[in-house]
C-alpha atoms as a PDB file:
ATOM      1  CA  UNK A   1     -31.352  39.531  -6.463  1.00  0.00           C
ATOM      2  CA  UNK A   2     -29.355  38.816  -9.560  1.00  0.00           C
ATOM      3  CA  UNK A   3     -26.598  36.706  -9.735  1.00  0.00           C
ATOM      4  CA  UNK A   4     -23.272  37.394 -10.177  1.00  0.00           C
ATOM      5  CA  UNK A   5     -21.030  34.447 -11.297  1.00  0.00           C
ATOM      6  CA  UNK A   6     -17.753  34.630  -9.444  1.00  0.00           C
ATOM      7  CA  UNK A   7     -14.393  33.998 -11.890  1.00  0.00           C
ATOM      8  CA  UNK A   8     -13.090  30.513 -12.146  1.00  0.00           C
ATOM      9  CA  UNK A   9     -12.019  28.104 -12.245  1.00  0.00           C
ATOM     10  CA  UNK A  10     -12.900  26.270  -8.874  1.00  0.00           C
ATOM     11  CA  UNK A  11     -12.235  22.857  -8.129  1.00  0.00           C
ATOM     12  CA  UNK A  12     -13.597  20.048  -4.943  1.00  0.00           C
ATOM     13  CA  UNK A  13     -11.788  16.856  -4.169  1.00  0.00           C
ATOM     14  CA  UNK A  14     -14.655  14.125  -3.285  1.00  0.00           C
ATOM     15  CA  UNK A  15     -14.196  11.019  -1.335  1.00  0.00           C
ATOM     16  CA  UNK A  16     -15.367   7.481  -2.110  1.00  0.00           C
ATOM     17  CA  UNK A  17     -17.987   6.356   0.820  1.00  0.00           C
ATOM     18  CA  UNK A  18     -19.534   2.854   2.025  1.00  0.00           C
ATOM     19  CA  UNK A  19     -23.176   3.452   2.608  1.00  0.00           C
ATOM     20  CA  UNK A  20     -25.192   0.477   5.543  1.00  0.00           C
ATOM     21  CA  UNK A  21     -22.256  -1.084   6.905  1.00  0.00           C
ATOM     22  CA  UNK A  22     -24.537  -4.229   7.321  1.00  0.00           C
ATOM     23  CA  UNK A  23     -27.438  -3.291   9.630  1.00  0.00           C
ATOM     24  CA  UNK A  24     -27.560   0.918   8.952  1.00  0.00           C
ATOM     25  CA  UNK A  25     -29.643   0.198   6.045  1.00  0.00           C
ATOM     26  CA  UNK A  26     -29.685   3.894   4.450  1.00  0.00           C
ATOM     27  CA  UNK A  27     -28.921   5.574   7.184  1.00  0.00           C
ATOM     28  CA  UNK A  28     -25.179   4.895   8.374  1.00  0.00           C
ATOM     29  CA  UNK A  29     -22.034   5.442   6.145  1.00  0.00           C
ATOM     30  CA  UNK A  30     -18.022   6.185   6.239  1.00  0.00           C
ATOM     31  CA  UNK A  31     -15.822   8.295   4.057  1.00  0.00           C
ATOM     32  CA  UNK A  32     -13.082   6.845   2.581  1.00  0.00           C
ATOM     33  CA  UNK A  33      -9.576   8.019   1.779  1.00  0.00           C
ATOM     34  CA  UNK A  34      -9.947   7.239  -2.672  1.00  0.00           C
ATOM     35  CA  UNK A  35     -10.912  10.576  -4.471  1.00  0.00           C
ATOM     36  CA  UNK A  36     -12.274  11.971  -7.047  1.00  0.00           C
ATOM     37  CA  UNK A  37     -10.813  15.154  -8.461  1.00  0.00           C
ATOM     38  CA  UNK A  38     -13.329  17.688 -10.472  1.00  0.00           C
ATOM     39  CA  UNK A  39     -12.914  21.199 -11.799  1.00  0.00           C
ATOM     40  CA  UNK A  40     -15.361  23.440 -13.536  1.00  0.00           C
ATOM     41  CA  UNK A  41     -15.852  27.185 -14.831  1.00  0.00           C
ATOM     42  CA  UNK A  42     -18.190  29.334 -16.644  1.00  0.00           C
ATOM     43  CA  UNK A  43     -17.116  29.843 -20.379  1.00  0.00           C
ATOM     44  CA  UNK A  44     -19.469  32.029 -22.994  1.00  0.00           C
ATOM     45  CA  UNK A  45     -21.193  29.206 -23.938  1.00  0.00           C
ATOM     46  CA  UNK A  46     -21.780  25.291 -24.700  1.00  0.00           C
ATOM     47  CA  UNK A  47     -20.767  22.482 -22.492  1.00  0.00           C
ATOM     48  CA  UNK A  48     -17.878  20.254 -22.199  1.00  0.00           C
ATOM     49  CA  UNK A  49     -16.841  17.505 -20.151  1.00  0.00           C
ATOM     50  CA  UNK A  50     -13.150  15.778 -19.839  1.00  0.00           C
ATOM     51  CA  UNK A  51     -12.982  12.421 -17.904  1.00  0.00           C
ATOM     52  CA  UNK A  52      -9.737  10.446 -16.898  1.00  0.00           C
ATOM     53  CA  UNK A  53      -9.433   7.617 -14.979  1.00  0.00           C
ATOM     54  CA  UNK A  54     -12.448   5.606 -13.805  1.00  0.00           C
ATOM     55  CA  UNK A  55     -15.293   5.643 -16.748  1.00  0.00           C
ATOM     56  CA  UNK A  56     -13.104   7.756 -19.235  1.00  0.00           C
ATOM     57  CA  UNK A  57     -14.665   7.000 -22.738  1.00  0.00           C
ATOM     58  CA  UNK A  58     -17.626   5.475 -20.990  1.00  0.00           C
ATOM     59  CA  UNK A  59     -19.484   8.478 -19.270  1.00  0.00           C
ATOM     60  CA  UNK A  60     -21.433  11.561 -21.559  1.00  0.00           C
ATOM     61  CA  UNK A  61     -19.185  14.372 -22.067  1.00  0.00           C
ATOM     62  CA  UNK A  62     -22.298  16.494 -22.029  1.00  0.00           C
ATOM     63  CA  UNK A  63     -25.272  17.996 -20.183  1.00  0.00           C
ATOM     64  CA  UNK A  64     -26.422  14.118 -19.372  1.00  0.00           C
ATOM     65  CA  UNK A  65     -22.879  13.454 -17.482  1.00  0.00           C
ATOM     66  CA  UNK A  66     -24.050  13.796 -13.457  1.00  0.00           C
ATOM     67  CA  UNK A  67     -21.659  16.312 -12.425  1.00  0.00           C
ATOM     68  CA  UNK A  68     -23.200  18.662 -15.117  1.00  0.00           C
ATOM     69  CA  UNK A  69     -26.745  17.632 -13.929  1.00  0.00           C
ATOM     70  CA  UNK A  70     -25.941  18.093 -10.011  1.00  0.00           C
ATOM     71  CA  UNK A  71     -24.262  21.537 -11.009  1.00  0.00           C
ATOM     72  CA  UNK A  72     -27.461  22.393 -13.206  1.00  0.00           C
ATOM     73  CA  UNK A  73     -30.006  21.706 -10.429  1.00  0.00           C
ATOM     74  CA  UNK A  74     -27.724  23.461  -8.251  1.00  0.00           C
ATOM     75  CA  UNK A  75     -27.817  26.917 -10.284  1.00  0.00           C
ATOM     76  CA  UNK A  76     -31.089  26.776 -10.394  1.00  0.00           C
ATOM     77  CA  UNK A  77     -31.479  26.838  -6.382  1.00  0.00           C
ATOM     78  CA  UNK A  78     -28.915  29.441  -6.642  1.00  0.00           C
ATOM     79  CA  UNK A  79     -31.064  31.628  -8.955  1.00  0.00           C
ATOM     80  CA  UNK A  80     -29.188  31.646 -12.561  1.00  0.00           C
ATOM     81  CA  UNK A  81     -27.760  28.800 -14.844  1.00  0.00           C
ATOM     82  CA  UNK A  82     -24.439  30.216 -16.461  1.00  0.00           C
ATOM     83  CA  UNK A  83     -24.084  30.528 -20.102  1.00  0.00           C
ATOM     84  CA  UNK A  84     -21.989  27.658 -20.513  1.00  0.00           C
ATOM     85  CA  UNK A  85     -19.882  25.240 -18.254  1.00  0.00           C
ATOM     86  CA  UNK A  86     -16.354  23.506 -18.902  1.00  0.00           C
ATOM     87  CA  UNK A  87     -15.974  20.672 -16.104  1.00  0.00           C
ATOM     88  CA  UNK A  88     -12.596  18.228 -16.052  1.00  0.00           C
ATOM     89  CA  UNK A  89     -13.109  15.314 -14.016  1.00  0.00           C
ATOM     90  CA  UNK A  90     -10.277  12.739 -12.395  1.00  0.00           C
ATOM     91  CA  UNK A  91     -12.266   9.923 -11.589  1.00  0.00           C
ATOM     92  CA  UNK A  92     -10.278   7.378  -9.167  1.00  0.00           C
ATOM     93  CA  UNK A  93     -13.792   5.969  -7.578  1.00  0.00           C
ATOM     94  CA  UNK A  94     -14.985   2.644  -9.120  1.00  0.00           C
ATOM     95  CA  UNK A  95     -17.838   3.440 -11.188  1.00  0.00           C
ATOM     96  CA  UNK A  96     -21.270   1.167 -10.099  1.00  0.00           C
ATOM     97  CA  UNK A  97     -19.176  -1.165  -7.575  1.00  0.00           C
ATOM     98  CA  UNK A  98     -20.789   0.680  -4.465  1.00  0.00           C
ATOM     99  CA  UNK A  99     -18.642   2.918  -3.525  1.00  0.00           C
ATOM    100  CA  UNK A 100     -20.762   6.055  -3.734  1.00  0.00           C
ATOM    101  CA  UNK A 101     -19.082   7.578  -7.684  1.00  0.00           C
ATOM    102  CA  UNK A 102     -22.583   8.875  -8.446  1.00  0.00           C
ATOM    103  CA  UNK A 103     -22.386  10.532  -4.730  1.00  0.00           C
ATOM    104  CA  UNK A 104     -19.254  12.019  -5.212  1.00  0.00           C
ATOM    105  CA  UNK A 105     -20.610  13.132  -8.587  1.00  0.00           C
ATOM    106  CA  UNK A 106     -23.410  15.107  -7.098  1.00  0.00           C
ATOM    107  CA  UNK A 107     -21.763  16.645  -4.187  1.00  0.00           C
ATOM    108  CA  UNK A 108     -19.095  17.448  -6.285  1.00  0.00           C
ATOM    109  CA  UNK A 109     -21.566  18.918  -8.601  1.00  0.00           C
ATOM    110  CA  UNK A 110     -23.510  20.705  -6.127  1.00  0.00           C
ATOM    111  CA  UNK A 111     -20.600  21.636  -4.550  1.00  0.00           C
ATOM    112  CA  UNK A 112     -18.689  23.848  -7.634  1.00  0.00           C
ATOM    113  CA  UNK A 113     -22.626  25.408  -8.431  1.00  0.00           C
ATOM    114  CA  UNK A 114     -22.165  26.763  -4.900  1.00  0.00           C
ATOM    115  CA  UNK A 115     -18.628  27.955  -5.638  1.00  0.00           C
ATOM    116  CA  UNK A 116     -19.161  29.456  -8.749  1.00  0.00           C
ATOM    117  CA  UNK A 117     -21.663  31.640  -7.325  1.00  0.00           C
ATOM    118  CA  UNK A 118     -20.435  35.165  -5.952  1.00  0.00           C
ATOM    119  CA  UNK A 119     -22.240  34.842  -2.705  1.00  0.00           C
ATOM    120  CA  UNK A 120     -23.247  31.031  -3.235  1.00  0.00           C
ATOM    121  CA  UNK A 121     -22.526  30.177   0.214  1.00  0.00           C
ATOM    122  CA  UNK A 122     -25.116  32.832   1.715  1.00  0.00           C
ATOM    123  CA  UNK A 123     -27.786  31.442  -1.123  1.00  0.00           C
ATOM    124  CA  UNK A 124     -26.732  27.819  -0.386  1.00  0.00           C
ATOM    125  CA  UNK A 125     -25.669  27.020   3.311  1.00  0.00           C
ATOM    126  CA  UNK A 126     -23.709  23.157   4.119  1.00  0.00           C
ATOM    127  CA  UNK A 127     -27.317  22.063   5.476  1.00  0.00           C
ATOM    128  CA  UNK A 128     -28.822  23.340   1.730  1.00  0.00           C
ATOM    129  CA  UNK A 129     -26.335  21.381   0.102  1.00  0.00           C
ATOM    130  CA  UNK A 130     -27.232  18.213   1.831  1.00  0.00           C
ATOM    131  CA  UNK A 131     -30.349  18.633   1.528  1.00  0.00           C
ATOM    132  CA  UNK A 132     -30.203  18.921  -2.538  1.00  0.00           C
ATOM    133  CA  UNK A 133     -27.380  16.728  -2.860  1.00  0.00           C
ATOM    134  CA  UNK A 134     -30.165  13.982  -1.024  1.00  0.00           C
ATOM    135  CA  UNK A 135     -33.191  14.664  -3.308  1.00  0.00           C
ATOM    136  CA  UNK A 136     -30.352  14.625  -6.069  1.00  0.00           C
ATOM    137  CA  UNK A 137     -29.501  10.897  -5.299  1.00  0.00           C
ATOM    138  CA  UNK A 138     -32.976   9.999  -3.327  1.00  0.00           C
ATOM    139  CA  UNK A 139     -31.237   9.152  -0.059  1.00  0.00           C
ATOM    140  CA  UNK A 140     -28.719  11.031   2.230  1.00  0.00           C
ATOM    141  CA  UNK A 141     -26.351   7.545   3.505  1.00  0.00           C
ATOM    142  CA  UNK A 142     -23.366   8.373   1.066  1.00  0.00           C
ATOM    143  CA  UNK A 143     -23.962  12.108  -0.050  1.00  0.00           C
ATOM    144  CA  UNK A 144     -23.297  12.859   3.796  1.00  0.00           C
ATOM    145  CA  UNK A 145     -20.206  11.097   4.476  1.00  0.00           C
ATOM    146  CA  UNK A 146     -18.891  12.500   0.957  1.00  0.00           C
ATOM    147  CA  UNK A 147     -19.588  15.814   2.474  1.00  0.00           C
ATOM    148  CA  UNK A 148     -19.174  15.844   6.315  1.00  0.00           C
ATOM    149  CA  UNK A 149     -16.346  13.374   6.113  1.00  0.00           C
ATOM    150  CA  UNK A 150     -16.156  10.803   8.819  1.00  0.00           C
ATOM    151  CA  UNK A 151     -18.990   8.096   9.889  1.00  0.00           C
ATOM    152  CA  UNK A 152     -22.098   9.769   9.265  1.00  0.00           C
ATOM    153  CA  UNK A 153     -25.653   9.058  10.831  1.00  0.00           C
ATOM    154  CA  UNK A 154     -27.989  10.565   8.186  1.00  0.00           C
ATOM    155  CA  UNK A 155     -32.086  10.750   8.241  1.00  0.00           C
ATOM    156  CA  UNK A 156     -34.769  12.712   6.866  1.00  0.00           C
ATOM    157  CA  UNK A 157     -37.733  14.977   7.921  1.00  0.00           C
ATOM    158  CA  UNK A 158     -40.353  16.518   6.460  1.00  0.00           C
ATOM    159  CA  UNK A 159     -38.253  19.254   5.511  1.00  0.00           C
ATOM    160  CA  UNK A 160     -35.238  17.487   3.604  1.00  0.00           C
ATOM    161  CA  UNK A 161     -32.075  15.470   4.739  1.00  0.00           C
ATOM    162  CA  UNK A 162     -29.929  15.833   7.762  1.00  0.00           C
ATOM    163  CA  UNK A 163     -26.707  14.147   8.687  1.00  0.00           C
ATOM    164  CA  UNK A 164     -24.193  14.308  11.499  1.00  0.00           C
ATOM    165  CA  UNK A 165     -20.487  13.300  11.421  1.00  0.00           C
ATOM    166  CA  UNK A 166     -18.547  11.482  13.957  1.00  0.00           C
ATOM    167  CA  UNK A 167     -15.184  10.789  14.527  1.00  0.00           C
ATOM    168  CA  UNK A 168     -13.601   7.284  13.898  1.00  0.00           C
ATOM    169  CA  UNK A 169     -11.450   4.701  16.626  1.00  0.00           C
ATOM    170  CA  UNK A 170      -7.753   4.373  15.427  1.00  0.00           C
ATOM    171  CA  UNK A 171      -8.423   0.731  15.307  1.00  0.00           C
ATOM    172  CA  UNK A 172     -10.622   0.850  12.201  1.00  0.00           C
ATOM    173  CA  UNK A 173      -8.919  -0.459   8.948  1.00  0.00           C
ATOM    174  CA  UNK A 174     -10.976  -0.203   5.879  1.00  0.00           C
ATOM    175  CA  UNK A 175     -10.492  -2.417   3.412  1.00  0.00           C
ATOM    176  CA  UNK A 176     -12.292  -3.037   0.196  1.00  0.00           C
ATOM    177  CA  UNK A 177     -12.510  -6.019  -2.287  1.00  0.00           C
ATOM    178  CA  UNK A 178     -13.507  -4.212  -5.657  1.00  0.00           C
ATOM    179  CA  UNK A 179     -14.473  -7.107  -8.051  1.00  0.00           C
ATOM    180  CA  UNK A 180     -14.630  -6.288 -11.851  1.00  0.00           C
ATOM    181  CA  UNK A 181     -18.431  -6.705 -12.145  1.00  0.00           C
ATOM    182  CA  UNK A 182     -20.085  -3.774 -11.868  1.00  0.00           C
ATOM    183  CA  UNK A 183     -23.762  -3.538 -10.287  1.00  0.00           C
ATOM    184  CA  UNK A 184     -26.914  -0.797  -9.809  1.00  0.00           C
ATOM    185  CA  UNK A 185     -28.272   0.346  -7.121  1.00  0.00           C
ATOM    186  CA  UNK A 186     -31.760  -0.217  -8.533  1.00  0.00           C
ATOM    187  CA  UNK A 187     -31.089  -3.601  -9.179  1.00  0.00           C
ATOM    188  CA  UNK A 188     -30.199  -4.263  -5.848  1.00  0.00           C
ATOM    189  CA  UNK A 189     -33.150  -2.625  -4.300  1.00  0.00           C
ATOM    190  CA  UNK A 190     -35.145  -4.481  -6.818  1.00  0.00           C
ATOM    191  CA  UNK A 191     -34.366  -7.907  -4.490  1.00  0.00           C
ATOM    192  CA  UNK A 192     -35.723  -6.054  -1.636  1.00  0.00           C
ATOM    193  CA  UNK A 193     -38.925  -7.180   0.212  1.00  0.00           C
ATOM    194  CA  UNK A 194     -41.822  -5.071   1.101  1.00  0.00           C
ATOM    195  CA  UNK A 195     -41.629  -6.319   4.169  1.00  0.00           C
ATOM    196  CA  UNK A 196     -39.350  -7.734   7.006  1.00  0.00           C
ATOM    197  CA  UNK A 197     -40.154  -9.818  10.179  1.00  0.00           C
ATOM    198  CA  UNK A 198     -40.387  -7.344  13.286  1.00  0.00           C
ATOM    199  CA  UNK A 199     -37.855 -10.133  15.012  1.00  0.00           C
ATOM    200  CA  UNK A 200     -35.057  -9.052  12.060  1.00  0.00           C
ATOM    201  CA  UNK A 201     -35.868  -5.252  12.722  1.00  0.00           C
ATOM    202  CA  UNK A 202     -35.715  -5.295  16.232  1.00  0.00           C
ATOM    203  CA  UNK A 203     -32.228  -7.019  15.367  1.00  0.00           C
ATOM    204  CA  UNK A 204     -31.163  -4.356  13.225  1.00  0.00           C
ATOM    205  CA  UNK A 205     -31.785  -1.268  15.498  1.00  0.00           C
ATOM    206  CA  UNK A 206     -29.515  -2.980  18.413  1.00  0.00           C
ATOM    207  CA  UNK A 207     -26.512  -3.778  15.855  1.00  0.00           C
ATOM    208  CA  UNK A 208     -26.990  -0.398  14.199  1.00  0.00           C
ATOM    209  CA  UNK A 209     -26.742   1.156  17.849  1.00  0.00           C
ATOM    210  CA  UNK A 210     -23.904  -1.436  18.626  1.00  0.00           C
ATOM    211  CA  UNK A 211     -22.083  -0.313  15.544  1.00  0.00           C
ATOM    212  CA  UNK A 212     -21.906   3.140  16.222  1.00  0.00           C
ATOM    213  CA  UNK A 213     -20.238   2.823  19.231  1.00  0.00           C
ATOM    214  CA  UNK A 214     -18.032  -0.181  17.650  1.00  0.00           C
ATOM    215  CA  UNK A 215     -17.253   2.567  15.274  1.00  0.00           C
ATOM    216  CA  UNK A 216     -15.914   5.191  17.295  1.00  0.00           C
ATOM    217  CA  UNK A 217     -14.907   3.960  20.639  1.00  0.00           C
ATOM    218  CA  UNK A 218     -14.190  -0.181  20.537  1.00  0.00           C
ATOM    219  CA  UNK A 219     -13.573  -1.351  17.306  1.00  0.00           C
ATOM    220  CA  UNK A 220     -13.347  -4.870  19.076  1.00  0.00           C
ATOM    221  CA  UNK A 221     -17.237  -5.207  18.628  1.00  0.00           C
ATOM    222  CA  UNK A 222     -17.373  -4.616  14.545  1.00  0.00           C
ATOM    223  CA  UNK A 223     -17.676  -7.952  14.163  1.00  0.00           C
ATOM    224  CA  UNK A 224     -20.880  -8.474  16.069  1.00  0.00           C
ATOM    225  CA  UNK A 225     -22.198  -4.960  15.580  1.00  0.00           C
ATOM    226  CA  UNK A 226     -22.010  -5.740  11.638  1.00  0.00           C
ATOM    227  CA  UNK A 227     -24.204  -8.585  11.372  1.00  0.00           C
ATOM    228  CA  UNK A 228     -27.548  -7.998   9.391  1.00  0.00           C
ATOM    229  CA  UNK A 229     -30.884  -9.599   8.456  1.00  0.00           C
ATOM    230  CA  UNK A 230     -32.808  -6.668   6.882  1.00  0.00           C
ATOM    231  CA  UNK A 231     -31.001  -6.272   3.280  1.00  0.00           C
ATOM    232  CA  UNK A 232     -27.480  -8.121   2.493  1.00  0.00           C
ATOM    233  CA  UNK A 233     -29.149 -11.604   2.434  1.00  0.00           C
ATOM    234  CA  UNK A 234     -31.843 -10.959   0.157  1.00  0.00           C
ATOM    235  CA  UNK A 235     -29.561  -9.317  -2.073  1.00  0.00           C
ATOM    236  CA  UNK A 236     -27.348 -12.343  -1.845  1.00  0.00           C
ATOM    237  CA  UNK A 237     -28.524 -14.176  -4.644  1.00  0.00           C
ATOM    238  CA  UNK A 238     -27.385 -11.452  -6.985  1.00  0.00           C
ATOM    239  CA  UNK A 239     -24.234 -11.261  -5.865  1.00  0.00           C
ATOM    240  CA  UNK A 240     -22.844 -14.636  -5.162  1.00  0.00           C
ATOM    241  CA  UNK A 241     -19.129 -14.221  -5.169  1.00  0.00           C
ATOM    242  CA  UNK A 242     -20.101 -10.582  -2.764  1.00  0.00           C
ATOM    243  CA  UNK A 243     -21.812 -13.071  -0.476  1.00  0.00           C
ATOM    244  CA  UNK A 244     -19.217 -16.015  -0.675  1.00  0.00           C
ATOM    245  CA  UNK A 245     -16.297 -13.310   0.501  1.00  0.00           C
ATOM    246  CA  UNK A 246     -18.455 -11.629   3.245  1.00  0.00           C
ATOM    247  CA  UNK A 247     -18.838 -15.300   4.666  1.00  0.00           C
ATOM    248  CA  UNK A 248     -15.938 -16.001   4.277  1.00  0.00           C
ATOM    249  CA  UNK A 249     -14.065 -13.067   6.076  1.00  0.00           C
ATOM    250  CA  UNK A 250     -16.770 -13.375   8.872  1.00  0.00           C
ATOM    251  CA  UNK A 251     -15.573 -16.788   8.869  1.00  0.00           C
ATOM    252  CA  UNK A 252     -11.589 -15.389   9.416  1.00  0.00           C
ATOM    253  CA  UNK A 253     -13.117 -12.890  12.032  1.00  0.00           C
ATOM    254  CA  UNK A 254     -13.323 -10.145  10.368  1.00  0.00           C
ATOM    255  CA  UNK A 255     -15.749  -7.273  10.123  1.00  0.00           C
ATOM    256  CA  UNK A 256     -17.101  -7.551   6.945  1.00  0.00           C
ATOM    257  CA  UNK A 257     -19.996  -6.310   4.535  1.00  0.00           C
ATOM    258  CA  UNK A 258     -21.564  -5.466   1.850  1.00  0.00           C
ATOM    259  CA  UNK A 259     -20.010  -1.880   0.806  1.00  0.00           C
ATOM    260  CA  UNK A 260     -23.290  -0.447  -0.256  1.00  0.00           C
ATOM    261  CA  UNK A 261     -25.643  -1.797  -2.918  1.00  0.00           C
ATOM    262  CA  UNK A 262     -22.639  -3.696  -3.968  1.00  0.00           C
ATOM    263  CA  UNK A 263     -20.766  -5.501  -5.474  1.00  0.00           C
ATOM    264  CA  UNK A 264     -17.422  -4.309  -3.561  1.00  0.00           C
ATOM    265  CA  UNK A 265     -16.742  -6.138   0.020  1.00  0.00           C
ATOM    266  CA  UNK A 266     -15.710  -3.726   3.257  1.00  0.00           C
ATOM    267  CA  UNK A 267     -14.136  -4.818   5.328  1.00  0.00           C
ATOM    268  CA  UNK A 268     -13.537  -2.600   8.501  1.00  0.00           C
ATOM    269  CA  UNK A 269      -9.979  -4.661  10.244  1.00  0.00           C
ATOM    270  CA  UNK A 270      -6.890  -5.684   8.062  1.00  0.00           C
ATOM    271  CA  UNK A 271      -7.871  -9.303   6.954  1.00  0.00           C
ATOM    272  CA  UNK A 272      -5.297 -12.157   8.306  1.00  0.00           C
ATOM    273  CA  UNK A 273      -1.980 -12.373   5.932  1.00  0.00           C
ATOM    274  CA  UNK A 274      -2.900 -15.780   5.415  1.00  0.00           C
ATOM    275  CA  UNK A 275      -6.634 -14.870   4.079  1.00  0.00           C
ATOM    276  CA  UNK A 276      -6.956 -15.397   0.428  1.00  0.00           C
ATOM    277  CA  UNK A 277      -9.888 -13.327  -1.687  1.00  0.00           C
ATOM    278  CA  UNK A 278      -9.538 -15.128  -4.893  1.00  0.00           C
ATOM    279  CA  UNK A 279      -9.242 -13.365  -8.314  1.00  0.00           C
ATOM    280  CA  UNK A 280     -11.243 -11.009  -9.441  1.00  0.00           C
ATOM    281  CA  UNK A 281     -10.858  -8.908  -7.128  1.00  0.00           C
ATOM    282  CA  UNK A 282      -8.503  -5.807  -6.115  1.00  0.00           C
ATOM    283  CA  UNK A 283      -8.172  -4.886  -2.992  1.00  0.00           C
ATOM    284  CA  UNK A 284      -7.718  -1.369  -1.606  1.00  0.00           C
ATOM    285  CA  UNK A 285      -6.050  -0.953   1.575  1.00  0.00           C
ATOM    286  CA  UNK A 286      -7.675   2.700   2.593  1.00  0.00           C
ATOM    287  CA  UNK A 287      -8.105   4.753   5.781  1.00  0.00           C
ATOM    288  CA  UNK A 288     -11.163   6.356   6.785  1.00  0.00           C
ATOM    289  CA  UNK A 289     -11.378  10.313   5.078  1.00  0.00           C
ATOM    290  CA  UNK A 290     -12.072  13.101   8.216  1.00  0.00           C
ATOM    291  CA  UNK A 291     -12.859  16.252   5.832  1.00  0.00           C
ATOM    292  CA  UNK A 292     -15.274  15.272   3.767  1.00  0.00           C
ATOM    293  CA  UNK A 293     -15.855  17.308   0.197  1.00  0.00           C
ATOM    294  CA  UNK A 294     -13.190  19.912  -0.091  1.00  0.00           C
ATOM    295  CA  UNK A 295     -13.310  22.788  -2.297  1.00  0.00           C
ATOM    296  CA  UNK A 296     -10.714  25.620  -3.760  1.00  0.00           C
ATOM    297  CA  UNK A 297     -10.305  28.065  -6.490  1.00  0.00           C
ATOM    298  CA  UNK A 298      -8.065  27.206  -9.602  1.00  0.00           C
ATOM    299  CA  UNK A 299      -7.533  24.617 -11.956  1.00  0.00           C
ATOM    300  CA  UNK A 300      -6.262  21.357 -11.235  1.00  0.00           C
ATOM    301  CA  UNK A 301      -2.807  20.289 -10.105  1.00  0.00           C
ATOM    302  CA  UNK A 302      -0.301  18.063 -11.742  1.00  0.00           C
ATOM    303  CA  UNK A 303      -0.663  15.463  -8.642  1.00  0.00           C
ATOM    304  CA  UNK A 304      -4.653  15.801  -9.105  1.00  0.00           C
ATOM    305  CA  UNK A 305      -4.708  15.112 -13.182  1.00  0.00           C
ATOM    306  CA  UNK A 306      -3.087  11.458 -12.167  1.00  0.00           C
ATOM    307  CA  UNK A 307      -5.899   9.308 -12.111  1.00  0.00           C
ATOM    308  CA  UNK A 308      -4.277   7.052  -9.638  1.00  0.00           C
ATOM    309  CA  UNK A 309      -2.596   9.747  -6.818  1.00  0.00           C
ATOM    310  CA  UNK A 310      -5.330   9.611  -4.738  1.00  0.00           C
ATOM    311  CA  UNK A 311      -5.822   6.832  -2.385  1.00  0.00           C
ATOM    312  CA  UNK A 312      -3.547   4.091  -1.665  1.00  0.00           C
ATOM    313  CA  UNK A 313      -3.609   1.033  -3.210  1.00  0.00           C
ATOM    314  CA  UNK A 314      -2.026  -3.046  -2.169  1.00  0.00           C
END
């Protein structure tokens, strides 16, 4: 069937995400309310890439920047590559701090493919998407809360990626330390064992389980239902003043992790007024995002070109 590429421009507003939340080691992650605004159309010919905001003058303006790579992978599911692409990205998501910007990147990328595709969304249902948007980034825990929205329980079968999205208690306050470092996910998987004592897995599954329902019904357990043993103290090392403020809001009571590979803390309750972080580190004071990836036709807005309109900041 040949493919007809509908008239742009279209545009997709992605949310930052938290993938583990301490013991949902790639599998458990939450949307939240910092975004990422991208728009792309087909043009005659070549490619171009505008960034502002987070990694402007830092990230390719080419066919290497990851938008342009989810979007190429994309076409090619759909059936036809265009002739050539121009793609404007607002980038509000810390870039490397664990806080999903190369997951926003991809769904956003696989999400204005889809989009710019007459009948894209018959070629490419939401279950496609996640799928590719997965074997994309290698794992589904932050390219499904970026698209579902929400706290997301995400696994995969033989077959590719699934996720499901469920809603979050009122009580839950995210909050994220975002020091200047920056980190890689391979890095941090790097510190990794092979293996893990069966007493620290069995551990795991019951605060994973615990934290789900922490999560959406009695936010009063987060700070149990948090705690971890398979990945955040191996990584520790690495990340010394990550570790030092985890401690140290567990220490204040507070619900606190790791906020993906790191470095960036989450914490999931409104630290104390009295509770100190140190410098070096800026602290967002977010909500948790329900909607999940959303796209629309045209270009982008005045409010949507200001690289810091989205998400709130203390």
């Amino acid at each position: 069937m040949p493919t007809t590429f509908a008239p742009g421009p279209v545009r997709v507003r992605v949310p930052a995400t938290s993938a583990n939340l301490g013991p949902g080691f790639d599998a458990l992650g939450l949307a939240l309310t910092l975004y990422d605004d991208v728009a792309a159309e087909v043009t005659s010919g070549g490619v171009v890439v505008t960034v502002t905001g987070q990694g402007a003058g830092e990230l390719p303006a080419d066919d290497r920047h990851l938008v342009v790579r989810a979007m190429r992978v994309a076409f090619d599911a759909l059936g036809a590559q265009p002739p050539g692409l121009a793609v404007e990205c607002v980038n509000r998501i810390p870039q490397a701090r664990g806080l999903g910007s190369s997951s926003a990147a991809i769904v956003a990328g696989v999400l204005l493919a889809r989009a710019l595709v007459a009948d894209g969304e018959k070629r490419l249902d939401d279950a496609g998407a996640l799928r590719l948007a997965a074997e994309i980034e290698g794992h589904p825990d932050n390219v499904a809360p970026c698209l579902l929205g929400g706290f997301t329980l995400a696994w995969t079968e033989p077959f590719g990626a699934r996720a499901v999205s469920l809603p979050v208690a009122e009580g839950v306050r995210p909050t994220v330390f975002v020091p200047e470092e920056r980190g890689l996910t391979a890095t941090a998987r790097a510190t990794l064992p092979a293996t893990v004592p069966h007493g620290d897995a069995s551990f795991n599954a019951g605060r994973a389980a615990l934290l789900v329902h922490a999560l959406t019904t009695d936010p009063a357990l987060l700070l149990p239902a948090t705690a971890d043993r398979l990945h955040q103290e191996y990584r520790a090392p690495a990340m010394p003043g990550t570790a030092a403020l985890v401690d140290a809001l567990r220490a204040a009571g507070v619900a606190a992790v790791v906020s993906g590979a790191g470095p960036t803390v989450l914490a999931l309750a409104e630290p104390p007024e009295s509770f100190q972080a140190g410098t070096g580190w800026q602290v967002l004071r977010l909500q948790s995002d329900v909607g999940g990836a959303q796209v629309a036709r045209g270009r982008l807005g005045h409010a949507e070109r200001d690289p810091v309109a989205a998400g709130r900041k203390s």
